[in-house]
N, C-alpha and C. Protein backbone atom coordinates (compact mmCIF):
# COMPACT_ATOMS: atom_id res chain seq x y z
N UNK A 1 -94.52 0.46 -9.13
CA UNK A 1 -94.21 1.77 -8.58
C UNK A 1 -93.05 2.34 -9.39
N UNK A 2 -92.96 3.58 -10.14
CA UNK A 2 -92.56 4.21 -10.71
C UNK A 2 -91.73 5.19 -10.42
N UNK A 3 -91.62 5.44 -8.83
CA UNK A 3 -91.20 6.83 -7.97
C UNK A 3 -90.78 5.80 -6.76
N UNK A 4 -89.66 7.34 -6.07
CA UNK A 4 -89.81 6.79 -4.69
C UNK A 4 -90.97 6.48 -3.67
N UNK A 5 -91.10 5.53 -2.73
CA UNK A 5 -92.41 5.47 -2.46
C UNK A 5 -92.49 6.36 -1.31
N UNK A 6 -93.93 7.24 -0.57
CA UNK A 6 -94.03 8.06 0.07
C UNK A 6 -93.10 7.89 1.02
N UNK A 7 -93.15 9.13 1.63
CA UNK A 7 -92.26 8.80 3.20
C UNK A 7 -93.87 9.51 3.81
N UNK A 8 -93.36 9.11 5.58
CA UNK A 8 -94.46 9.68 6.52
C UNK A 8 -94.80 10.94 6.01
N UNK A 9 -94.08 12.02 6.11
CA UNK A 9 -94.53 13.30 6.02
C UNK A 9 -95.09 13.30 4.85
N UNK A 10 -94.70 12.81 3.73
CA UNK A 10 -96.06 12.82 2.46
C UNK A 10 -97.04 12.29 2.52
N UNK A 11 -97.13 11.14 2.94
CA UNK A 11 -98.27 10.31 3.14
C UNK A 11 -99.48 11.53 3.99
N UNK A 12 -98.50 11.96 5.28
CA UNK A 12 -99.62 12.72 6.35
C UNK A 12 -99.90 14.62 5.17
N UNK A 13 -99.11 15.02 4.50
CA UNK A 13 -99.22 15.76 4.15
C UNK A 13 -100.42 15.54 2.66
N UNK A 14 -100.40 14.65 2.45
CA UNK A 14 -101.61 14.02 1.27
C UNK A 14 -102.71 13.60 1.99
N UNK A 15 -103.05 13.49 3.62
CA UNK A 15 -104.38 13.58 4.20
C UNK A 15 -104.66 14.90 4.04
N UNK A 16 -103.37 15.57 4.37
CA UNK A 16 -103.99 16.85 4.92
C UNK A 16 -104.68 17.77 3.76
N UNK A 17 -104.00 17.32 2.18
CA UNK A 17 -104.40 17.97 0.85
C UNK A 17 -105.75 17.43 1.04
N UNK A 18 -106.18 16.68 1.46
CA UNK A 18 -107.35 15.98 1.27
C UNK A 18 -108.51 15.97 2.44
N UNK A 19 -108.19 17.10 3.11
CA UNK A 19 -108.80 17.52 4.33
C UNK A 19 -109.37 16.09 5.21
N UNK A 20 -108.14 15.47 5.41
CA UNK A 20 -108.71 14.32 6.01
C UNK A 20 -108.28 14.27 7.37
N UNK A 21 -108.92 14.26 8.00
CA UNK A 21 -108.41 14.12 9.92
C UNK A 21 -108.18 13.14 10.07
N UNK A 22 -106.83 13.10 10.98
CA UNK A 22 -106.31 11.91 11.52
C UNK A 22 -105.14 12.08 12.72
N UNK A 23 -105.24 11.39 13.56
CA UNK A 23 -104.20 11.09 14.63
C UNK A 23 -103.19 10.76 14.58
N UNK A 24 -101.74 10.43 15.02
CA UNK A 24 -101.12 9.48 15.20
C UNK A 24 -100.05 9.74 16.25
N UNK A 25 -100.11 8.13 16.57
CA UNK A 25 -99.54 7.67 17.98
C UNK A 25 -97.86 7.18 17.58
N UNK A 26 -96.90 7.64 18.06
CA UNK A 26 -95.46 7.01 17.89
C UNK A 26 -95.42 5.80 19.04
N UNK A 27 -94.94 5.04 18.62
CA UNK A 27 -94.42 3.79 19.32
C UNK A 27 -93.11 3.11 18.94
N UNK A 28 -92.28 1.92 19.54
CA UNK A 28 -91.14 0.98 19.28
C UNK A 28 -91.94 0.31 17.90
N UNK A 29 -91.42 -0.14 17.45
CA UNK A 29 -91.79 -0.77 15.43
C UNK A 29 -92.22 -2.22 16.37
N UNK A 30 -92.81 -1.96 15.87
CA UNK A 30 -93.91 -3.24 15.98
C UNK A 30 -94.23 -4.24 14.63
N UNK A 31 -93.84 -5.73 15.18
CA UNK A 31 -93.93 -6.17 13.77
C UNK A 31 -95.46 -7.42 13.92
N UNK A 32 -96.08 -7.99 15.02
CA UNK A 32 -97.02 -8.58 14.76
C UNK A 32 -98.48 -8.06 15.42
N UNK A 33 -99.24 -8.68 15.24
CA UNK A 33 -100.20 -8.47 15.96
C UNK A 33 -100.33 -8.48 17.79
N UNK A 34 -99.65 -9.30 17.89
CA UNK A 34 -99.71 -9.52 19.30
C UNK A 34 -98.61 -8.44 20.10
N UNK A 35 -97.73 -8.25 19.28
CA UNK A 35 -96.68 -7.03 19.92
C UNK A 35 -97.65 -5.56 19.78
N UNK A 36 -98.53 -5.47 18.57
CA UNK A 36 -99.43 -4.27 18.86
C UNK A 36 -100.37 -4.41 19.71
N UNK A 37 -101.03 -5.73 20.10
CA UNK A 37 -101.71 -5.82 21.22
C UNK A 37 -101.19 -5.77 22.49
N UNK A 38 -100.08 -5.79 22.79
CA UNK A 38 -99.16 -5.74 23.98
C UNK A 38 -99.34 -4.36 24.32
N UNK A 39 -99.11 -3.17 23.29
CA UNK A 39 -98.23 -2.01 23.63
C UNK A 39 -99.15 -1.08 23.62
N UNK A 40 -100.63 -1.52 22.85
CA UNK A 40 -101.17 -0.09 22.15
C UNK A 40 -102.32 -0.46 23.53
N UNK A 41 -102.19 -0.61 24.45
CA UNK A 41 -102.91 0.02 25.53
C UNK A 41 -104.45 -0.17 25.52
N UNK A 42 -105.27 1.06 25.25
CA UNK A 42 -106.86 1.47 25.21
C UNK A 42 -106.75 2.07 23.53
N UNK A 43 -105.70 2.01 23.08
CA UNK A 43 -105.79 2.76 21.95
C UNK A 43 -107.60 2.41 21.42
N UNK A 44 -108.19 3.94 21.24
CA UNK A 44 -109.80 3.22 20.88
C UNK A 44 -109.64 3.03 19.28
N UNK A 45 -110.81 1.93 18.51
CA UNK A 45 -111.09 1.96 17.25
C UNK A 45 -110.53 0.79 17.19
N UNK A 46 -110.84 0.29 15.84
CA UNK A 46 -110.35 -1.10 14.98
C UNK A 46 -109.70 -0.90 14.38
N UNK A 47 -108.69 -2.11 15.03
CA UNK A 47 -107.22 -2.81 14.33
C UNK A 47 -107.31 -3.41 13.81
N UNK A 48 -106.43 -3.46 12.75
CA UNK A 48 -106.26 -4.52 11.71
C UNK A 48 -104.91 -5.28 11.61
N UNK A 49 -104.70 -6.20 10.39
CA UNK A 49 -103.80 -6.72 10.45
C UNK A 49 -103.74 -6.81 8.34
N UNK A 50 -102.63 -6.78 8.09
CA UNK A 50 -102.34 -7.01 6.73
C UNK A 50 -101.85 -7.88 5.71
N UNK A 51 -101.79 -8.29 4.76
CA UNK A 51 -101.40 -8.90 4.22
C UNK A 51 -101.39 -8.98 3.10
N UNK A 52 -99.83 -8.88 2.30
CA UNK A 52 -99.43 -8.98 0.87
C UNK A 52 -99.32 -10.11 0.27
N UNK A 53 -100.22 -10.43 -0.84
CA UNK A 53 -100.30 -11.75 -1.33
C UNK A 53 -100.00 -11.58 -3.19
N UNK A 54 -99.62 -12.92 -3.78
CA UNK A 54 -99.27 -12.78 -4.77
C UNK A 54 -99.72 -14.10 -5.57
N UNK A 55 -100.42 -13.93 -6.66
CA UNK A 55 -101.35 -14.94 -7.13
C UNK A 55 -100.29 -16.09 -7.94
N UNK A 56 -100.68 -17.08 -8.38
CA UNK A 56 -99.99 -17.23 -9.49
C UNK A 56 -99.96 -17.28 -10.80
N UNK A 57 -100.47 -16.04 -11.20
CA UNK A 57 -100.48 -15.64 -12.39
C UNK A 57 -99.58 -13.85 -12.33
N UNK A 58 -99.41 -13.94 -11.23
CA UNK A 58 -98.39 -12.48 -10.98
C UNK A 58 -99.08 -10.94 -10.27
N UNK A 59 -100.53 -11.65 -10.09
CA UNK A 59 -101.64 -10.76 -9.60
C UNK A 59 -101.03 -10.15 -8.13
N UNK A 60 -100.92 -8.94 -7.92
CA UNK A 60 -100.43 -8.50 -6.29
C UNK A 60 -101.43 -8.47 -5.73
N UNK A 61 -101.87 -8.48 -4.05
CA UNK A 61 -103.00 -8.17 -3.91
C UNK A 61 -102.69 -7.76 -2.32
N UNK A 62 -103.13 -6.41 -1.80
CA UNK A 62 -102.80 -5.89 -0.44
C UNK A 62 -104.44 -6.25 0.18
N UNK A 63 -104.29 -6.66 1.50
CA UNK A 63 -105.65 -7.34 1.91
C UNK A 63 -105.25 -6.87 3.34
N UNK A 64 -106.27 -6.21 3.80
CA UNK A 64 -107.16 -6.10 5.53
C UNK A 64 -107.83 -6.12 5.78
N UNK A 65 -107.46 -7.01 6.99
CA UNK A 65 -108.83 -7.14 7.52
C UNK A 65 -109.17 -6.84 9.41
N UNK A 66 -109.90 -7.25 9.94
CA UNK A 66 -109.87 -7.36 11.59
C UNK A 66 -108.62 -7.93 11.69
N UNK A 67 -107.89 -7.37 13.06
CA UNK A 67 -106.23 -7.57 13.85
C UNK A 67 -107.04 -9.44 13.97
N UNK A 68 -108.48 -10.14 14.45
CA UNK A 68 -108.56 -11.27 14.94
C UNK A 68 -108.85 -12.08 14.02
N UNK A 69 -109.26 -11.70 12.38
CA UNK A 69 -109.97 -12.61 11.85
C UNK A 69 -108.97 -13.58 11.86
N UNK A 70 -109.56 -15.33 11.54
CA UNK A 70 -109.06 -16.39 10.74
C UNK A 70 -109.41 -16.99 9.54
N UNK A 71 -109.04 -16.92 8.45
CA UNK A 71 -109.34 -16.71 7.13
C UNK A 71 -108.26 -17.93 6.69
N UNK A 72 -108.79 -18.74 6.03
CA UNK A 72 -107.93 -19.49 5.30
C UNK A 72 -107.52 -19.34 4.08
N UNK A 73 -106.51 -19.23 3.09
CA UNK A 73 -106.01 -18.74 2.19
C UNK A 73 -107.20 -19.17 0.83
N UNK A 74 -106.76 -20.12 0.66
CA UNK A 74 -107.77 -21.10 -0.13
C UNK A 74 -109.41 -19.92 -0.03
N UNK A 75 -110.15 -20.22 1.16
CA UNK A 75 -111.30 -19.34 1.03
C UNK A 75 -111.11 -18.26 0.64
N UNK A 76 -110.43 -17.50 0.61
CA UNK A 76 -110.06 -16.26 0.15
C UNK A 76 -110.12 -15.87 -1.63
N UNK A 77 -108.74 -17.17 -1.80
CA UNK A 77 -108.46 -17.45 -3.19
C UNK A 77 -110.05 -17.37 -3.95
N UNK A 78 -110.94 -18.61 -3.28
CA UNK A 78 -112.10 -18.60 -3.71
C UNK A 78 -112.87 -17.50 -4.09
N UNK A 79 -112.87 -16.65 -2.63
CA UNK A 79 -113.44 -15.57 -2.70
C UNK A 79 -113.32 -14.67 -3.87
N UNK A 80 -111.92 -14.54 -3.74
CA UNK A 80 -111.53 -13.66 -5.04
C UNK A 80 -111.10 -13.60 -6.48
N UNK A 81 -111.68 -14.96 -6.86
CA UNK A 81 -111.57 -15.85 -7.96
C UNK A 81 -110.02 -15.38 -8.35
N UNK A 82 -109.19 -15.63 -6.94
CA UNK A 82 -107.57 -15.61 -7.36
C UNK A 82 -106.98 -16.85 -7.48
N UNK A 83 -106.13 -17.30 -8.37
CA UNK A 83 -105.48 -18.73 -8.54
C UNK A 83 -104.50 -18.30 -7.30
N UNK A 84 -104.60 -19.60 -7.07
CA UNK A 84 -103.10 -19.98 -5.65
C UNK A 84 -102.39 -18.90 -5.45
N UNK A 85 -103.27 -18.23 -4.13
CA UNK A 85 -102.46 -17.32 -3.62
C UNK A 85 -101.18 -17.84 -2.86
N UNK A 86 -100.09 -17.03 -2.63
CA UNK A 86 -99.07 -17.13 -1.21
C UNK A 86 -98.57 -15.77 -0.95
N UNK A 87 -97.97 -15.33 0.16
CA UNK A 87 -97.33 -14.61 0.71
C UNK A 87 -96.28 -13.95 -0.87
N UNK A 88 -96.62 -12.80 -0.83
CA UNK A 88 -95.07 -11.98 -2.25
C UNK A 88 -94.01 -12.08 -1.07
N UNK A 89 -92.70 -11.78 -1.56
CA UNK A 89 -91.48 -11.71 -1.31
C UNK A 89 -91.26 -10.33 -0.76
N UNK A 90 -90.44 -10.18 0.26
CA UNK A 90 -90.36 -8.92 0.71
C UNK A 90 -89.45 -7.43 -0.83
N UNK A 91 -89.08 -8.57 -1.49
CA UNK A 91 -88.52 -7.90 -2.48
C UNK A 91 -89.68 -7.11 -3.80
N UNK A 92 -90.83 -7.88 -3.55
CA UNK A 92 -91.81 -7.68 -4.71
C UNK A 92 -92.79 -6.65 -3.84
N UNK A 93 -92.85 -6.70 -2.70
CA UNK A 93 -94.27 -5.80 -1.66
C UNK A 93 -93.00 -4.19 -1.96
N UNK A 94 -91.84 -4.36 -1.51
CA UNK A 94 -91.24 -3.25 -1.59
C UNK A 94 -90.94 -2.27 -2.82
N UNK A 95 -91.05 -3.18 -3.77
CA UNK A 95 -91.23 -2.86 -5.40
C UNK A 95 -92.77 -2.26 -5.27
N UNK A 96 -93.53 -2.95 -5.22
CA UNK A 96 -95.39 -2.52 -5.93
C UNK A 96 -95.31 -1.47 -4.51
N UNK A 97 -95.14 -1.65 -3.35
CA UNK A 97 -96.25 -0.71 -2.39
C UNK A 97 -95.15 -0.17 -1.67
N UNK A 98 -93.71 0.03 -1.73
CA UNK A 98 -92.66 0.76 -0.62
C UNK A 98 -93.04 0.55 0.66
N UNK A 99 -92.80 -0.53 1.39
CA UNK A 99 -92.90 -1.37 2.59
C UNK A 99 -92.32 -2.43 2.41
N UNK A 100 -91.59 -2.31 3.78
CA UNK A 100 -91.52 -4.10 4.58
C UNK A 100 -92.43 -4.67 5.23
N UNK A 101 -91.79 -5.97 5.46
CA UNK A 101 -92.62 -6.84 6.21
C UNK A 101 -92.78 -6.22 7.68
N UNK A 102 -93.72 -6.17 8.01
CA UNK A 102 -94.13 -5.64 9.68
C UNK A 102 -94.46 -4.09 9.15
N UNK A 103 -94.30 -3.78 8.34
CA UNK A 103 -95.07 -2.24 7.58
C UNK A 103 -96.52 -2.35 6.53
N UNK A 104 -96.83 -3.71 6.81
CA UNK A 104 -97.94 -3.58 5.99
C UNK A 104 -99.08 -2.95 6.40
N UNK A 105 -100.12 -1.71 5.19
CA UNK A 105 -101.18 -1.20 5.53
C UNK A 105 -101.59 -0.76 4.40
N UNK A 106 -102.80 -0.45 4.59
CA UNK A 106 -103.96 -0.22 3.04
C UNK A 106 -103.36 0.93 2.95
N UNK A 107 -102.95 2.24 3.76
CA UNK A 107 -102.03 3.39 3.15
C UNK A 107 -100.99 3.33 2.19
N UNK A 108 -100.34 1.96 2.30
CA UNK A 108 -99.71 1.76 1.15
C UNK A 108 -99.95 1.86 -0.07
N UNK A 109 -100.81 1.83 -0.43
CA UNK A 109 -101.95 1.41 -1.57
C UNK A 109 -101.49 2.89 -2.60
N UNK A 110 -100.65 3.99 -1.77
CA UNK A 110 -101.15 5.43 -2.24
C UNK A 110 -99.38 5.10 -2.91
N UNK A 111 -98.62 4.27 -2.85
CA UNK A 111 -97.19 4.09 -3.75
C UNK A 111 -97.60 3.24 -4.57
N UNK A 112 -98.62 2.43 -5.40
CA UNK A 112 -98.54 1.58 -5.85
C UNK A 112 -99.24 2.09 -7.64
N UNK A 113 -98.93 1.79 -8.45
CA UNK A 113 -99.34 1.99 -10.20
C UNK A 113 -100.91 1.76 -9.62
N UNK A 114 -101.64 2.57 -10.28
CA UNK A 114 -103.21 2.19 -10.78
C UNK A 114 -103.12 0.90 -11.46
N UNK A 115 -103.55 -0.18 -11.28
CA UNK A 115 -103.78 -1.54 -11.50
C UNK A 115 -102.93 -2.46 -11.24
N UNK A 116 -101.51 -1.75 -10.59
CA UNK A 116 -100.77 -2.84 -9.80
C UNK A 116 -100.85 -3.23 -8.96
N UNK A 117 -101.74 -3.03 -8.59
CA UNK A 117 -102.22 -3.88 -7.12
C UNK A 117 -103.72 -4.58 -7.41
N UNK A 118 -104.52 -5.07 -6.11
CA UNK A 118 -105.75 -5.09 -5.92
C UNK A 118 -106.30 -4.77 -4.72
N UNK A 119 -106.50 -4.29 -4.24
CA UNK A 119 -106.70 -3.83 -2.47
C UNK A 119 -108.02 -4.28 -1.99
N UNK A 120 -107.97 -4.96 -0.90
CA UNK A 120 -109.19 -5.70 -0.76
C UNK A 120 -109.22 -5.55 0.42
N UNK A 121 -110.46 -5.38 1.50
CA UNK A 121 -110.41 -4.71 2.71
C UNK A 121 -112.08 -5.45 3.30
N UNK A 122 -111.78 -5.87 4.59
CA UNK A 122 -112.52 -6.23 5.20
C UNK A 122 -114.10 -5.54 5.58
N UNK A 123 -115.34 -6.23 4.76
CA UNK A 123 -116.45 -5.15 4.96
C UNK A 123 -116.53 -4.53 6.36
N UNK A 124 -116.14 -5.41 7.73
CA UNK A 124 -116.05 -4.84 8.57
C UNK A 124 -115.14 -3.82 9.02
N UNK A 125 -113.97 -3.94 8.54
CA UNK A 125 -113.28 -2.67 9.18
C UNK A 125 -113.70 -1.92 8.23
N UNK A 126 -114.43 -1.57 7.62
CA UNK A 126 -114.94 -0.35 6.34
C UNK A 126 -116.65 0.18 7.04
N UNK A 127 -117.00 -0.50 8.04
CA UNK A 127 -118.11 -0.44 8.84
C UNK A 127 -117.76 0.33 10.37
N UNK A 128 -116.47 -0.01 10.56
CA UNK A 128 -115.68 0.65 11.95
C UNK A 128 -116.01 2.42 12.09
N UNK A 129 -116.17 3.09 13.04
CA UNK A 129 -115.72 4.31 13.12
C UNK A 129 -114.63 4.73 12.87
N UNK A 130 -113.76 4.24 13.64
CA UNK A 130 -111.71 4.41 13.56
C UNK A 130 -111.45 3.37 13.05
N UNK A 131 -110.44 3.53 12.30
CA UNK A 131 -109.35 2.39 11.68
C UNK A 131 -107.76 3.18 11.84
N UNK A 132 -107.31 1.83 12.58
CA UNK A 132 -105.56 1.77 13.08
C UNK A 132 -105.04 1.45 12.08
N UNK A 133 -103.95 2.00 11.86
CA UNK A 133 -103.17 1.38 10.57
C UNK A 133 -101.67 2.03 10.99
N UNK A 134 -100.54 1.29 10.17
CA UNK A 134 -99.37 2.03 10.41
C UNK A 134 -99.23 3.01 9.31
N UNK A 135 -98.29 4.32 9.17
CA UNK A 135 -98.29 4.89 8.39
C UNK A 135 -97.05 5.10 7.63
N UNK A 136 -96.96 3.93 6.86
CA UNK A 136 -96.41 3.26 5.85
C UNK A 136 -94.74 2.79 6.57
N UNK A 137 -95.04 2.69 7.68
CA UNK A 137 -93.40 2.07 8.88
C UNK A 137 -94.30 1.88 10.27
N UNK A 138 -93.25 0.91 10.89
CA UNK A 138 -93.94 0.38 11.89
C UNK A 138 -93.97 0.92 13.34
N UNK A 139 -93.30 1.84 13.65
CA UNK A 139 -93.28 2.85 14.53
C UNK A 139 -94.28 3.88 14.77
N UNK A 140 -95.55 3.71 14.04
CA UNK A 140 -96.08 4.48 14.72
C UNK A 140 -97.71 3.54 14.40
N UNK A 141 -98.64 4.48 14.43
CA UNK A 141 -100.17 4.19 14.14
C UNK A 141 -100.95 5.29 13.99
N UNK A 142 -101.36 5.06 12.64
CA UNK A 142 -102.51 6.57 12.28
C UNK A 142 -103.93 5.74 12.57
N UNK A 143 -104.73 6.88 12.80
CA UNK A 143 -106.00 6.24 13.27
C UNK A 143 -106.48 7.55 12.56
N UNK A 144 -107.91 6.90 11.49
CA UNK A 144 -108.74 7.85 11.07
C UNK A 144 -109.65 7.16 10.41
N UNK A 145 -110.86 7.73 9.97
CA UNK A 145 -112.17 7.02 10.16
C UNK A 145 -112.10 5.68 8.91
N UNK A 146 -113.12 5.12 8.75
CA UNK A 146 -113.39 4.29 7.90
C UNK A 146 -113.61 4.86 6.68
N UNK A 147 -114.52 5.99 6.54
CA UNK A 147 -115.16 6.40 5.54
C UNK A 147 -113.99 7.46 4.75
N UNK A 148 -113.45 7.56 5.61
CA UNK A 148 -112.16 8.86 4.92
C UNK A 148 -111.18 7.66 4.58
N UNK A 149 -110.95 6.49 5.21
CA UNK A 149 -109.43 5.58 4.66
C UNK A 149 -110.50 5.68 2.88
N UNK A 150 -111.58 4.73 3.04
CA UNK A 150 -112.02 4.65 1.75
C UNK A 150 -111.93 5.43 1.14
N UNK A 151 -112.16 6.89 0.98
CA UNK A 151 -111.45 8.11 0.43
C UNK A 151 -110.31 8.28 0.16
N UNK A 152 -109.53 8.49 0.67
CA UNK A 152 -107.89 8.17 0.84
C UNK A 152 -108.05 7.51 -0.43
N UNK A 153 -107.84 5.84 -0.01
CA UNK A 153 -107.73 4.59 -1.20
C UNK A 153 -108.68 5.23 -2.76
N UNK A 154 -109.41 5.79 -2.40
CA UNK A 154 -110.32 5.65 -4.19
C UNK A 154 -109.02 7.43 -5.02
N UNK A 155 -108.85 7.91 -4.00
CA UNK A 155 -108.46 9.19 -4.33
C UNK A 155 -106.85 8.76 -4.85
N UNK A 156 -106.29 8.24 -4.41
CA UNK A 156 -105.00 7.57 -4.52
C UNK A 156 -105.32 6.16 -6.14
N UNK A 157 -106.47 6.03 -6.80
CA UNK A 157 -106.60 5.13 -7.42
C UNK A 157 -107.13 3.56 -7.00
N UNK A 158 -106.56 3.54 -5.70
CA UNK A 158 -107.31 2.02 -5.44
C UNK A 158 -108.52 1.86 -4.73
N UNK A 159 -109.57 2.06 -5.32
CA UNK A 159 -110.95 1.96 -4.20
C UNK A 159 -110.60 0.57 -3.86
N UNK A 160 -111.58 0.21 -2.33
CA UNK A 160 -111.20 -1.28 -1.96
C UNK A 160 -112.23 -2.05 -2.43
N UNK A 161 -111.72 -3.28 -2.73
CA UNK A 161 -112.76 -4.57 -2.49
C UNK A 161 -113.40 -4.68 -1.62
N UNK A 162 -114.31 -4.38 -1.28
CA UNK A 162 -115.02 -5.17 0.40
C UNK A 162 -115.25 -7.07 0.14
N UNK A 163 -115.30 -7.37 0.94
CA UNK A 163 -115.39 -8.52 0.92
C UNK A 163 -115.95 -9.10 2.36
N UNK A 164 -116.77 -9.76 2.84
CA UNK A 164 -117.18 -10.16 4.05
C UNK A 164 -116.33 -11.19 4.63
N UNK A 165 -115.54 -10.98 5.45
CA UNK A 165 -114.39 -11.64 6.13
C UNK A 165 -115.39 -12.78 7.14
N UNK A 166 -116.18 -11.71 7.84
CA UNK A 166 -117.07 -12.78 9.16
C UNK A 166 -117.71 -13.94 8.36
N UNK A 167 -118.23 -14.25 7.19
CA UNK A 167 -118.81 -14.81 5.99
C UNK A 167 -117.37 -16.02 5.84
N UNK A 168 -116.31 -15.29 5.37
CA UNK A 168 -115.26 -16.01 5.18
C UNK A 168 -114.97 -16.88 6.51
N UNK A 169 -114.99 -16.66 7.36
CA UNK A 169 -114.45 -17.17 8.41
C UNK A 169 -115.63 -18.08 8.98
N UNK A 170 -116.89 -18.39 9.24
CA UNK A 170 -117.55 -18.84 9.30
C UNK A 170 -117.53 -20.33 8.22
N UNK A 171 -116.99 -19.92 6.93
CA UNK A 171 -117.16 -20.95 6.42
C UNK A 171 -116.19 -21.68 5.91
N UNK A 172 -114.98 -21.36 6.82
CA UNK A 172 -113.55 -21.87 7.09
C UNK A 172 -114.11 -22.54 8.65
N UNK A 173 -114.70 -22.30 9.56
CA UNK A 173 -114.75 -22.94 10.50
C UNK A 173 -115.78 -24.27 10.45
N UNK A 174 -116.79 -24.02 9.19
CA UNK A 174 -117.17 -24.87 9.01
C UNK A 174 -116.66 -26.33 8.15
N UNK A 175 -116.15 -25.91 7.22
CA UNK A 175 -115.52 -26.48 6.24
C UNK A 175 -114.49 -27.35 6.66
């Protein structure tokens, strides 16, 4: 990342260049899954959950998927013919995508260099009607369709990976 990274009002003002509809709900910053499952009520549509990973060869890679999947790293790695993934440093996610930890979301994707990242996104939440996401801080939640985030992401440079998570997880439970 080359610039400051968006703030809210750019981020929502770059849907709006992009005639993209979307909601959003303010809430207390929420940093896990289970604190957004606590608070967000009936909120309707699919949640996700995020995660910044870093190969070891220096590869970044922003990944969502379902708020429930269980995915083992390793299958993943596999998946994505990535060498030994782990968790980046809150110092390196804030460098490539302008976020902290408990701010992770594929909206990020729109601060990051064309090829500094890899964005990889769950075929199912790309199958969802609504998709929850934070908008780029943890205080709130934008909700807008599947087919427009994918828009968003390709328009911003990062189309996503799909990748079959239920596939993944199936053969982590088997394995």
């Amino acid at each position: 990342m080359n610039r400051p990274p968006l703030t809210e009002a750019e981020l929502l003002a770059k849907l709006e260049q992009l005639e993209i509809p979307f909601t959003v709900h303010r809430h207390p910053p929420l940093f896990t899954v289970e604190e957004s499952q606590a608070l967000r009520g009936e909120l309707p549509g699919t949640h996700v959950k995020n995660m910044f990973m870093k190969d070891k060869k220096g590869g970044l890679w922003l990944i969502t998927c379902l708020e429930d999947r269980r995915i083992r790293i390793r299958d993943l790695e596999k998946a994505l013919a990535a060498p030994k993934m782990s968790f980046a440093k809150p110092d390196v996610m804030m460098a490539a995508i302008g976020v902290s930890p408990g701010a992770v979301t594929p909206l990020a994707a729109a601060n990051a260099a064309v090829g500094e990242i890899s964005l990889v996104v769950d075929a199912s939440v790309m199958a969802a009607g609504t998709v929850n996401c934070h908008p780029l801080h943890n205080e709130a939640t934008i909700a807008l369709t599947s087919a427009d985030l994918a828009r968003f992401l390709t328009e911003v440079g990062h189309p996503p990976i799909l990748v079959d998570f239920g596939a993944l997880e199936q053969e982590g439970a088997s394995g």
